[in-house]
C-alpha atoms as a PDB file:
ATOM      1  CA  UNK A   1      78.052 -27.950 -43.232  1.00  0.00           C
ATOM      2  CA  UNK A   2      76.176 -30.889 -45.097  1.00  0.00           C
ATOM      3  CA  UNK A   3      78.146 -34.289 -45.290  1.00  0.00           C
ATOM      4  CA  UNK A   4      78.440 -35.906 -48.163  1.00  0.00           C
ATOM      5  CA  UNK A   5      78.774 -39.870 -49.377  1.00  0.00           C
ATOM      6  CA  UNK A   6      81.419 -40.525 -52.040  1.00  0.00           C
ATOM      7  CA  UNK A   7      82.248 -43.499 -53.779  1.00  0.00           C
ATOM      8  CA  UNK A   8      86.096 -44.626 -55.941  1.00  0.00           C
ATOM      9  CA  UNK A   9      85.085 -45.589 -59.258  1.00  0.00           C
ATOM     10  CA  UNK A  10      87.811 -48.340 -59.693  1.00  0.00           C
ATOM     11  CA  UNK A  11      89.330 -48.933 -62.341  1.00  0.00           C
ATOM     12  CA  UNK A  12      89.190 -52.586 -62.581  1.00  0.00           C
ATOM     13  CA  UNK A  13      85.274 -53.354 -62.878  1.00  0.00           C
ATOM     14  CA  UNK A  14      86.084 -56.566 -60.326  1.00  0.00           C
ATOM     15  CA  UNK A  15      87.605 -54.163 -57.531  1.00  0.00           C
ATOM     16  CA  UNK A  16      85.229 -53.089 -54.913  1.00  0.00           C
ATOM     17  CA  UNK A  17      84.469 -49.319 -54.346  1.00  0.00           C
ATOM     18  CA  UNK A  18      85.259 -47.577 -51.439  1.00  0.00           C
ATOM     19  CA  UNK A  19      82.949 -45.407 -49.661  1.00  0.00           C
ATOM     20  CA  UNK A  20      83.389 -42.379 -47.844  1.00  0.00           C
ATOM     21  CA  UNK A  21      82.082 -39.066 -46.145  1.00  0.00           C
ATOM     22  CA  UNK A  22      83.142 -35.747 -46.605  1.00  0.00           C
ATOM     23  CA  UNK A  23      81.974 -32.397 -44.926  1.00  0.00           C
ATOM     24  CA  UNK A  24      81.454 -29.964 -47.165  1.00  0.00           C
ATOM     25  CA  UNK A  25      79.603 -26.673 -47.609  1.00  0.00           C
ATOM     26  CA  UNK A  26      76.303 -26.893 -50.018  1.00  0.00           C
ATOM     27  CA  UNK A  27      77.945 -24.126 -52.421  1.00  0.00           C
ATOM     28  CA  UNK A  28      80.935 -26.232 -52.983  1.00  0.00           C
ATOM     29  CA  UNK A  29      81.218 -27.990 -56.188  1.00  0.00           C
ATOM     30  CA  UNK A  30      81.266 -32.036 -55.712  1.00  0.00           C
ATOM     31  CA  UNK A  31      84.792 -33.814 -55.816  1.00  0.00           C
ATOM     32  CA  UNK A  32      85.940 -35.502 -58.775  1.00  0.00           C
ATOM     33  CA  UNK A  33      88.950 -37.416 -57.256  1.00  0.00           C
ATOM     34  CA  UNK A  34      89.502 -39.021 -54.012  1.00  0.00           C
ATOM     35  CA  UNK A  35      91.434 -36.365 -51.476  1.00  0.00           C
ATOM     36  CA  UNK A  36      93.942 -39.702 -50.719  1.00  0.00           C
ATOM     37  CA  UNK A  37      94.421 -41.286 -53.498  1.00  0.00           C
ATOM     38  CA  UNK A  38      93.358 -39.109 -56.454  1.00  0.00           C
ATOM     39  CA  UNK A  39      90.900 -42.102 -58.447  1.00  0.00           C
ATOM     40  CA  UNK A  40      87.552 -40.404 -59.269  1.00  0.00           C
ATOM     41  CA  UNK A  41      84.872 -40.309 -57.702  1.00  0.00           C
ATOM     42  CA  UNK A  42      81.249 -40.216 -57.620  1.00  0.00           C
ATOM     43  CA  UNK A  43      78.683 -38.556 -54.841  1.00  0.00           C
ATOM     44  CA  UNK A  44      76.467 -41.061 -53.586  1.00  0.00           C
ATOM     45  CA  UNK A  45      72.466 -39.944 -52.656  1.00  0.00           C
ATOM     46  CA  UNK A  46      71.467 -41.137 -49.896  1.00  0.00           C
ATOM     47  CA  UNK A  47      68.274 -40.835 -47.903  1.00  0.00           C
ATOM     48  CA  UNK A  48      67.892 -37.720 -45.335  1.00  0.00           C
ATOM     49  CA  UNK A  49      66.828 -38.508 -41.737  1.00  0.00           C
ATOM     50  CA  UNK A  50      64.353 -36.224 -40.170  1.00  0.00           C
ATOM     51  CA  UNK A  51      61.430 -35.969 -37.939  1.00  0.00           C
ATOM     52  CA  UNK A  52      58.126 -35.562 -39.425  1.00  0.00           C
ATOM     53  CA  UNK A  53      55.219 -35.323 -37.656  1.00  0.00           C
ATOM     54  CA  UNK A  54      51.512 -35.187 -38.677  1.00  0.00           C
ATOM     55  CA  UNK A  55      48.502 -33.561 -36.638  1.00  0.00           C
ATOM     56  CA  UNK A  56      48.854 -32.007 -33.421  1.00  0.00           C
ATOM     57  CA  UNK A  57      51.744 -32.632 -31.385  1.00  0.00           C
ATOM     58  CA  UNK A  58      52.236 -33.474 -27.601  1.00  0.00           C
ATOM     59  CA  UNK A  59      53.696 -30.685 -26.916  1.00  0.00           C
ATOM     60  CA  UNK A  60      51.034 -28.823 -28.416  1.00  0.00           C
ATOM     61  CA  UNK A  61      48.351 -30.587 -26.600  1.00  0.00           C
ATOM     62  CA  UNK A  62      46.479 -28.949 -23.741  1.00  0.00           C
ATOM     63  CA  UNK A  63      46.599 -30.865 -20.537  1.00  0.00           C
ATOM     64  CA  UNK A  64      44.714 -30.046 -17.582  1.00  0.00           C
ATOM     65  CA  UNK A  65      46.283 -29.181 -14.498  1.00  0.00           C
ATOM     66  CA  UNK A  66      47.349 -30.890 -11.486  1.00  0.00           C
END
C-alpha cells in the first residue's frame, strides 16, 4: 500500500490547510473530502525517497581474501 499526502482546501482563503497521510492502494481513486470532516481535498505530490546507486557497488566488488 502507497501513502498518500492530502491537503483541506479551506474555505476561507485566510485559513491554513491541513495536511495529512492516508494509506491507500494505487488502484484506488484519490479522495475528494476529508474522512473527518468532509471539506475537500486535494492530493499533494511529493518527492519519492529511494536509493540510487551508480557504477559498481560494494557489494559487488571483489575483495581478496584474508
Amino acid at each position: 500500500m502507497a501513502t498518500y499526502v492530502y491537503e483541506t482546501i479551506p474555505a476561507n482563503p485566510e485559513e491554513q490547510p491541513r495536511r495529512f497521510e492516508v494509506q491507500q492502494k494505487m488502484s484506488d481513486p484519490a479522495l475528494k473530502t476529508d474522512p473527518q470532516t468532509g471539506e475537500p481535498v486535494r492530493r499533494i505530490i511529493t518527492g519519492g525517497c529511494g536509493l540510487v546507486t551508480h557504477g559498481a557497488s560494494i557489494l559487488s566488488m571483489k575483495t581478496r581474501g584474508r
